[in-house]
C-alpha atoms as a PDB file:
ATOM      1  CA  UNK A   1       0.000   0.000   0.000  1.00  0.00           C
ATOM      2  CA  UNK A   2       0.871   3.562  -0.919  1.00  0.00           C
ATOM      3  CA  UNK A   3       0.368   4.836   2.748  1.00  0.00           C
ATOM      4  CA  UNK A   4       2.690   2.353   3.894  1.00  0.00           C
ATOM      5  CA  UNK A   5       5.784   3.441   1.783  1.00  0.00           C
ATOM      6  CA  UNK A   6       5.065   6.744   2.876  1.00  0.00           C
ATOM      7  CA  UNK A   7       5.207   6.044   6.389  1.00  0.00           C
ATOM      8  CA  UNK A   8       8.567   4.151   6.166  1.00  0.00           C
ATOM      9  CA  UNK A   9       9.794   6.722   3.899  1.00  0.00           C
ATOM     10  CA  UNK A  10       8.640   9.412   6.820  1.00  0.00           C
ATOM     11  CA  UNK A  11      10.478   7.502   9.265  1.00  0.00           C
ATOM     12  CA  UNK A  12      14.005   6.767   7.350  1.00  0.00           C
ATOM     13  CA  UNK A  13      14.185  10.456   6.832  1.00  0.00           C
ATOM     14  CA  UNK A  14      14.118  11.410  10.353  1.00  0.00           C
ATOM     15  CA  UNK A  15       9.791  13.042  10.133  1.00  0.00           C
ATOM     16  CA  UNK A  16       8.274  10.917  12.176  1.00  0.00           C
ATOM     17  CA  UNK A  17       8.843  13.351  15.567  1.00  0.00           C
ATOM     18  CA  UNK A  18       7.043  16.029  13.513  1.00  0.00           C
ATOM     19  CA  UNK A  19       3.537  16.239  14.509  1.00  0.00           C
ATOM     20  CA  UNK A  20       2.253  17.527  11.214  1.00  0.00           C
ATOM     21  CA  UNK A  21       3.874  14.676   9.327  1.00  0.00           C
ATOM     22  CA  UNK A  22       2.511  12.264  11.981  1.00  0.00           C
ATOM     23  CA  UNK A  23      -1.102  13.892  11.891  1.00  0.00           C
ATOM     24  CA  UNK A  24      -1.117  13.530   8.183  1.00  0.00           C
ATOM     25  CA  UNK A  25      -0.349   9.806   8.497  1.00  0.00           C
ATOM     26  CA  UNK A  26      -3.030   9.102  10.873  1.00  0.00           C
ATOM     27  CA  UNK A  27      -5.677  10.892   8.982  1.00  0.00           C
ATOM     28  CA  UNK A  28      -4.396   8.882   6.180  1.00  0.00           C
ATOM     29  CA  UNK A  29      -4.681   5.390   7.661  1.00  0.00           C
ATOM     30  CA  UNK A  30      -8.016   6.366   9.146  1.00  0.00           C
ATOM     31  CA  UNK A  31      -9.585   7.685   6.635  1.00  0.00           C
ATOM     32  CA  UNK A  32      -8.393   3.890   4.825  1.00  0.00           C
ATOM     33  CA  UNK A  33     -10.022   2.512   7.231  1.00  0.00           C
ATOM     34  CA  UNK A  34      -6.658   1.146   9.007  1.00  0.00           C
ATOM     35  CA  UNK A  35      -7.320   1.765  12.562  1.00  0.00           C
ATOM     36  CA  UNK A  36      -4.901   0.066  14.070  1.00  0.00           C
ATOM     37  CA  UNK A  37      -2.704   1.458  11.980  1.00  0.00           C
ATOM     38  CA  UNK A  38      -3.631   4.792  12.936  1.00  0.00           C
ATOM     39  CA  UNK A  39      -3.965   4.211  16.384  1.00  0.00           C
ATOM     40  CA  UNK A  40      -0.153   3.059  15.843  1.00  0.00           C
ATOM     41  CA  UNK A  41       0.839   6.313  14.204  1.00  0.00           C
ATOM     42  CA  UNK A  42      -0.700   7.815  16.951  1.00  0.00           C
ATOM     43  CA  UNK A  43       1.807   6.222  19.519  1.00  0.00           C
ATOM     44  CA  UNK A  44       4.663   6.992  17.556  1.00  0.00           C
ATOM     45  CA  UNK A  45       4.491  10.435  17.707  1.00  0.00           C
ATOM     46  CA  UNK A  46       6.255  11.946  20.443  1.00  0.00           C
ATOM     47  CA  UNK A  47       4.753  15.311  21.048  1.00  0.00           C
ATOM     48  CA  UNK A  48       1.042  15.181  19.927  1.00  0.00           C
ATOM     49  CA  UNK A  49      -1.378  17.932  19.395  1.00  0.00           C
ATOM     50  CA  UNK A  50      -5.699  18.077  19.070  1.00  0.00           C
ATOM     51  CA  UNK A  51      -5.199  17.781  15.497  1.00  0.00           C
ATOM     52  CA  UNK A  52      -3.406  14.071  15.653  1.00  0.00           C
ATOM     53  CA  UNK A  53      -6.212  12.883  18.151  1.00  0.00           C
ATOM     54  CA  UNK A  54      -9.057  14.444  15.882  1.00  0.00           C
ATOM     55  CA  UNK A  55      -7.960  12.409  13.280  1.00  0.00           C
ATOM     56  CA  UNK A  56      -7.814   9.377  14.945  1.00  0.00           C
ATOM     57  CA  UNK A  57     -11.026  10.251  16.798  1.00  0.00           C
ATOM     58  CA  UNK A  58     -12.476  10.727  13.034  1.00  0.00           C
ATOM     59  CA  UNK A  59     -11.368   7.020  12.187  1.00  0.00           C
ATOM     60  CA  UNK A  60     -12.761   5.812  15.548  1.00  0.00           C
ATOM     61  CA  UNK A  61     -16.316   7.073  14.484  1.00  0.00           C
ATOM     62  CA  UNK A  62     -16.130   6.051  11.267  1.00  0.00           C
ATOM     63  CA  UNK A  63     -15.116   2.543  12.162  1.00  0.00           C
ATOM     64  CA  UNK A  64     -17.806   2.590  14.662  1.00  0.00           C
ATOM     65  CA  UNK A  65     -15.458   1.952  17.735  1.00  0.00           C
ATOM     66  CA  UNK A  66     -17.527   3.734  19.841  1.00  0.00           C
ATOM     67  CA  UNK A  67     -16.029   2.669  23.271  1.00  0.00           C
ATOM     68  CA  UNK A  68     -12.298   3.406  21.630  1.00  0.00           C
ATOM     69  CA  UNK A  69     -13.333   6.698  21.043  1.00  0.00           C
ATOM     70  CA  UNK A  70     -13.862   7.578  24.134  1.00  0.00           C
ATOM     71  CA  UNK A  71     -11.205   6.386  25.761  1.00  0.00           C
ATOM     72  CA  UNK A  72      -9.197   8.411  23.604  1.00  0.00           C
ATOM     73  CA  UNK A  73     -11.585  11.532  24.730  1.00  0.00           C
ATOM     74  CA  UNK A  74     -10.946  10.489  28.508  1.00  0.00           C
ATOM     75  CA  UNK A  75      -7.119  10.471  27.645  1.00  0.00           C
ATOM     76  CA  UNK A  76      -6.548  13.887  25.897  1.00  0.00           C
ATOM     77  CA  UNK A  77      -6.293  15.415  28.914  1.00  0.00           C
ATOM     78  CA  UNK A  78      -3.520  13.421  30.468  1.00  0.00           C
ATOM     79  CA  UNK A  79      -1.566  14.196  27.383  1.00  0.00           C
ATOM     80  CA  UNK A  80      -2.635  17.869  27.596  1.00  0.00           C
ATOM     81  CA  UNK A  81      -4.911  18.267  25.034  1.00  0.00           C
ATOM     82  CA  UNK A  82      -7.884  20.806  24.662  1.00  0.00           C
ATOM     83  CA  UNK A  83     -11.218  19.667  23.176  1.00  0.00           C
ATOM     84  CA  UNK A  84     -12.237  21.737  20.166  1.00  0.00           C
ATOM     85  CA  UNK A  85     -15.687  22.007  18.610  1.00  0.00           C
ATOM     86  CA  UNK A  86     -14.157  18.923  16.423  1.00  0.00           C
ATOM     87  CA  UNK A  87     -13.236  16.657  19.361  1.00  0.00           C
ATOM     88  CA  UNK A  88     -16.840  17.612  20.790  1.00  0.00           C
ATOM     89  CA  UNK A  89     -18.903  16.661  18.108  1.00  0.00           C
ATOM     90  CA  UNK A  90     -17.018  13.311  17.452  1.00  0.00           C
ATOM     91  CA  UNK A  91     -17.883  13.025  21.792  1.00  0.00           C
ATOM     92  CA  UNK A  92     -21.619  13.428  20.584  1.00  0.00           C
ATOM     93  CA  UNK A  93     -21.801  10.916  17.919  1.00  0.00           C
ATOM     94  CA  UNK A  94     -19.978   8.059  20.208  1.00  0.00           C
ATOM     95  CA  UNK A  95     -22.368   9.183  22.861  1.00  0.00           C
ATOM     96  CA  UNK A  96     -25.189   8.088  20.153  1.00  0.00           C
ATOM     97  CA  UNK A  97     -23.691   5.240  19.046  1.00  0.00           C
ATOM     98  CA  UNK A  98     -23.416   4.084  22.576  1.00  0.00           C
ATOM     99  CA  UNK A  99     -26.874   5.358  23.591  1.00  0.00           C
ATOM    100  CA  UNK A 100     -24.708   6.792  26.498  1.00  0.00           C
ATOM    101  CA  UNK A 101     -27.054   9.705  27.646  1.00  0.00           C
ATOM    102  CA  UNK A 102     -25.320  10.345  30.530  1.00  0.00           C
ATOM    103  CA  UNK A 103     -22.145  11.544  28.969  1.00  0.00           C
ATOM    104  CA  UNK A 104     -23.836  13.349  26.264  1.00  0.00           C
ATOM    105  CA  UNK A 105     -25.219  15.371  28.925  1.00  0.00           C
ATOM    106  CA  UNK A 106     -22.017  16.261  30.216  1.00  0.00           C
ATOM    107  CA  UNK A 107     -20.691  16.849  26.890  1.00  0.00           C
ATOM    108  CA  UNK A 108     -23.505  18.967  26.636  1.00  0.00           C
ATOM    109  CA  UNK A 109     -22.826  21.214  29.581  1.00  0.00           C
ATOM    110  CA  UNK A 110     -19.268  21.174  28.754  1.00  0.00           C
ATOM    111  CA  UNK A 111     -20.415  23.042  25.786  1.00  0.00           C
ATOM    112  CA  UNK A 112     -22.507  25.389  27.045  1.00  0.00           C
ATOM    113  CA  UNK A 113     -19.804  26.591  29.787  1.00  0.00           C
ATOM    114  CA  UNK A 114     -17.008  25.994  27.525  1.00  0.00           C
ATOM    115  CA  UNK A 115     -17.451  27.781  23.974  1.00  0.00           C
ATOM    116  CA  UNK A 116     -19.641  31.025  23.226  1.00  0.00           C
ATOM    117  CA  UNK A 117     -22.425  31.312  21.096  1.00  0.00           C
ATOM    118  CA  UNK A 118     -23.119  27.189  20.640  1.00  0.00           C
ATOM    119  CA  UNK A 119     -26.541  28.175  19.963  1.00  0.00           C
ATOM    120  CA  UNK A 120     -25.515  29.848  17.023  1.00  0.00           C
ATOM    121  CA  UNK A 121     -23.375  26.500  15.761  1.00  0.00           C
ATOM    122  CA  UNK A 122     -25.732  24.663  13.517  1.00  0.00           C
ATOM    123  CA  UNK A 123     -23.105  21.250  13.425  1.00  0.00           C
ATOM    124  CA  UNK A 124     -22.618  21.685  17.203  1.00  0.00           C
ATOM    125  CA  UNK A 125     -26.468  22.138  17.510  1.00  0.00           C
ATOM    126  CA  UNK A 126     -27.371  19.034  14.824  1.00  0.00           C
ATOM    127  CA  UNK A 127     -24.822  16.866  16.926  1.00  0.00           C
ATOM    128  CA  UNK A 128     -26.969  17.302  20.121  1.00  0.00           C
ATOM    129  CA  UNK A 129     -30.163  16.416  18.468  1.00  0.00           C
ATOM    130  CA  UNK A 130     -29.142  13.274  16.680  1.00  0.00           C
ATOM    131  CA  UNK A 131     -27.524  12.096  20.089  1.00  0.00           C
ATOM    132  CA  UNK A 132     -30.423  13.221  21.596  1.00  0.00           C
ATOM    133  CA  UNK A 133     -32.474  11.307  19.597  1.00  0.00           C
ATOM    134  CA  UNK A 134     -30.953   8.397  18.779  1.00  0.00           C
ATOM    135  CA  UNK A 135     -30.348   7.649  22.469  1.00  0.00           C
ATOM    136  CA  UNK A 136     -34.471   8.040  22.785  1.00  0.00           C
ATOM    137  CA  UNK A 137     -34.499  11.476  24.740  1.00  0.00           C
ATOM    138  CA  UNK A 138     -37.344  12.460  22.005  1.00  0.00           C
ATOM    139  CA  UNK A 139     -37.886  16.188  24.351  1.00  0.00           C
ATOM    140  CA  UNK A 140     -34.200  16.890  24.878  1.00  0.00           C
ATOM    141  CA  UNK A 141     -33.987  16.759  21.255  1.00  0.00           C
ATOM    142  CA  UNK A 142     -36.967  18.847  20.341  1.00  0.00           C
ATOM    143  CA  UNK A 143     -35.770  21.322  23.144  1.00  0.00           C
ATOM    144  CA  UNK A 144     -32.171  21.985  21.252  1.00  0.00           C
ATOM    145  CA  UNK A 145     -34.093  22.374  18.353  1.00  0.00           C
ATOM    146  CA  UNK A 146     -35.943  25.124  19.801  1.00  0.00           C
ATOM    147  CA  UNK A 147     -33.204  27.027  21.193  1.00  0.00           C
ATOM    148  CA  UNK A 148     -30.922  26.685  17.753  1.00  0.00           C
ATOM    149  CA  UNK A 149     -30.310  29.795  16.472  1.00  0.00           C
ATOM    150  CA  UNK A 150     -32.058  31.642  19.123  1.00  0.00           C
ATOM    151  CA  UNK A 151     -30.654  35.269  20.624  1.00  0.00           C
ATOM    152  CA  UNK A 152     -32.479  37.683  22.447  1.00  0.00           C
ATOM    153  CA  UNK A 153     -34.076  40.368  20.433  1.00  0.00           C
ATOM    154  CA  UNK A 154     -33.202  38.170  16.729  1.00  0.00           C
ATOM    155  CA  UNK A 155     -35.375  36.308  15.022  1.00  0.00           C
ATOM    156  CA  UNK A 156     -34.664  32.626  15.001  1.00  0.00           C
ATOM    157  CA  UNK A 157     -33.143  31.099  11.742  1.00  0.00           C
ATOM    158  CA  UNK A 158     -33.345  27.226  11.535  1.00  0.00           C
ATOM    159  CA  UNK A 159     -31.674  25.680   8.496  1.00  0.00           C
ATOM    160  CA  UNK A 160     -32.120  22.478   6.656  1.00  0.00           C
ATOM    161  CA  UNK A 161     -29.234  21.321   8.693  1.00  0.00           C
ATOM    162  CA  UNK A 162     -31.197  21.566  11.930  1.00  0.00           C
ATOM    163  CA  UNK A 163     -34.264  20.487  10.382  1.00  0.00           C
ATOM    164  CA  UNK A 164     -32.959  17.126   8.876  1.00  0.00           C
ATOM    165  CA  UNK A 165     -31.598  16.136  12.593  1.00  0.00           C
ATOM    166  CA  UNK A 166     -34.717  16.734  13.854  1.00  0.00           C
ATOM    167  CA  UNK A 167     -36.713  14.972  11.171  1.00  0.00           C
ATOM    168  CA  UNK A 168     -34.179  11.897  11.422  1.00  0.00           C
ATOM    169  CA  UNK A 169     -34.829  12.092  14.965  1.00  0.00           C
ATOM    170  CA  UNK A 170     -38.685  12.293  14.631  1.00  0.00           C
ATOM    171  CA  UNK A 171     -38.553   9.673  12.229  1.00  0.00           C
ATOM    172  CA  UNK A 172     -36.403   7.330  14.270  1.00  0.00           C
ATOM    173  CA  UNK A 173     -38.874   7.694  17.277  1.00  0.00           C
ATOM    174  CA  UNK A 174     -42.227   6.932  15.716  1.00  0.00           C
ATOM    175  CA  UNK A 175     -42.925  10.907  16.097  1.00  0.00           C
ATOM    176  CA  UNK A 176     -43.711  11.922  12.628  1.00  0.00           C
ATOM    177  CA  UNK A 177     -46.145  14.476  13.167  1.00  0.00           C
ATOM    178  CA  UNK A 178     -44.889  16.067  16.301  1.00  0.00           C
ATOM    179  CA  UNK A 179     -43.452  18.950  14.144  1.00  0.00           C
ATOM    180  CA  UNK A 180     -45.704  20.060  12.260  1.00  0.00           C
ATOM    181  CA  UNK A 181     -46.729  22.820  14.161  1.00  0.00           C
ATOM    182  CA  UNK A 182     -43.041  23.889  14.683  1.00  0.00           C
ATOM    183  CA  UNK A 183     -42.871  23.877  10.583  1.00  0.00           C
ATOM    184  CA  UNK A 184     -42.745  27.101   8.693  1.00  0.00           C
ATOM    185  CA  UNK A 185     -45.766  27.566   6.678  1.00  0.00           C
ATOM    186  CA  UNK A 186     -44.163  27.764   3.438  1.00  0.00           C
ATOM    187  CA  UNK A 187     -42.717  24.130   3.940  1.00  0.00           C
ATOM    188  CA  UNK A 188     -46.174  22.522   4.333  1.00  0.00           C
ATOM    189  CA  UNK A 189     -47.091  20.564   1.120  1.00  0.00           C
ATOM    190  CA  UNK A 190     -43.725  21.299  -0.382  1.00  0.00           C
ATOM    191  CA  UNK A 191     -41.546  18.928  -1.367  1.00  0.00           C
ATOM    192  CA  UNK A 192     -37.697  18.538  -1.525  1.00  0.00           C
ATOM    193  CA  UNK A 193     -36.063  16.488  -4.451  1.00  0.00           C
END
């Protein structure tokens, strides 16, 4: 494999203790779907940043590891690493694949004291309904929905991005007419190919 010569060419020529050069190579085996391999990369390098654990947090979710991912979460602080709105959102969806409600919670209050303006973050926002939701918390869901995009004094602005969670989520529950009076008139008999 390609990926592979890279690596040992990386490591012959002395790159492997850069953590760009290492963060490249574990998005690259992750996004292969070589986890292990990734999760190897990711030992190898000797001074790691968010970046290197995002990417291997990103391969985690995508491989479904659920339980991998977040004992990588529970070890970025040990190696002094900050959460970014990345790290958070890949929290959220192991949360949902675990139906770990708990934890999304806490995620979820992390957020809110952490990082200004989440309610303003339509990914952020999406991330907490469909863990919400797919961990059966049907109201906690519909309540992020209603507070997306809200600020005092500004008219609230829901995009397709929110309203496709909360569909999904709908959807997933059996709850396919609870929003119907939260849609905007002009969506009601429209259709969207």
């Amino acid at each position: 494999m390609f990926g592979k010569e890279v690596h040992a060419h990386v490591m012959k020529s002395g790159w492997l203790s850069s953590v760009f050069v290492g963060s490249a190579l574990v998005d690259l085996y992750a996004k292969l779907s070589f986890v292990t391999n990734a999760k190897m990369m990711f030992d190898e390098i000797p001074v790691k940043n968010s970046v290197c654990a995002n990417a291997l947090l990103s391969g985690y979710c995508e491989a479904k590891l659920w339980a991998e991912s977040l004992e990588l979460v529970r070890l970025m602080p040990t190696l002094k690493l900050d959460y970014d709105h990345f790290t958070l959102s890949a929290m959220l969806r192991a949360c949902a694949g675990l139906s770990a409600t708990e934890f999304g919670r806490q995620v979820h209050a992390y957020l809110i004291r952490k990082f200004n303006e989440v309610e303003n973050d339509v990914f952020m926002q999406s991330s907490l309904i469909e863990m919400y939701g797919k961990c059966g918390s049907m109201l906690k869901a519909l309540h992020v929905f209603n507070l997306a995009g809200y600020r005092t004094g500004a008219e609230r602005n829901k995009d397709v991005v929110l309203w496709t969670s909360m569909l999904g989520v709908c959807g997933r529950n059996g709850h396919f007419k609870d929003l119907e009076n939260e849609m905007p008139e002009q969506a009601h008999g429209t259709y969207i190919y």
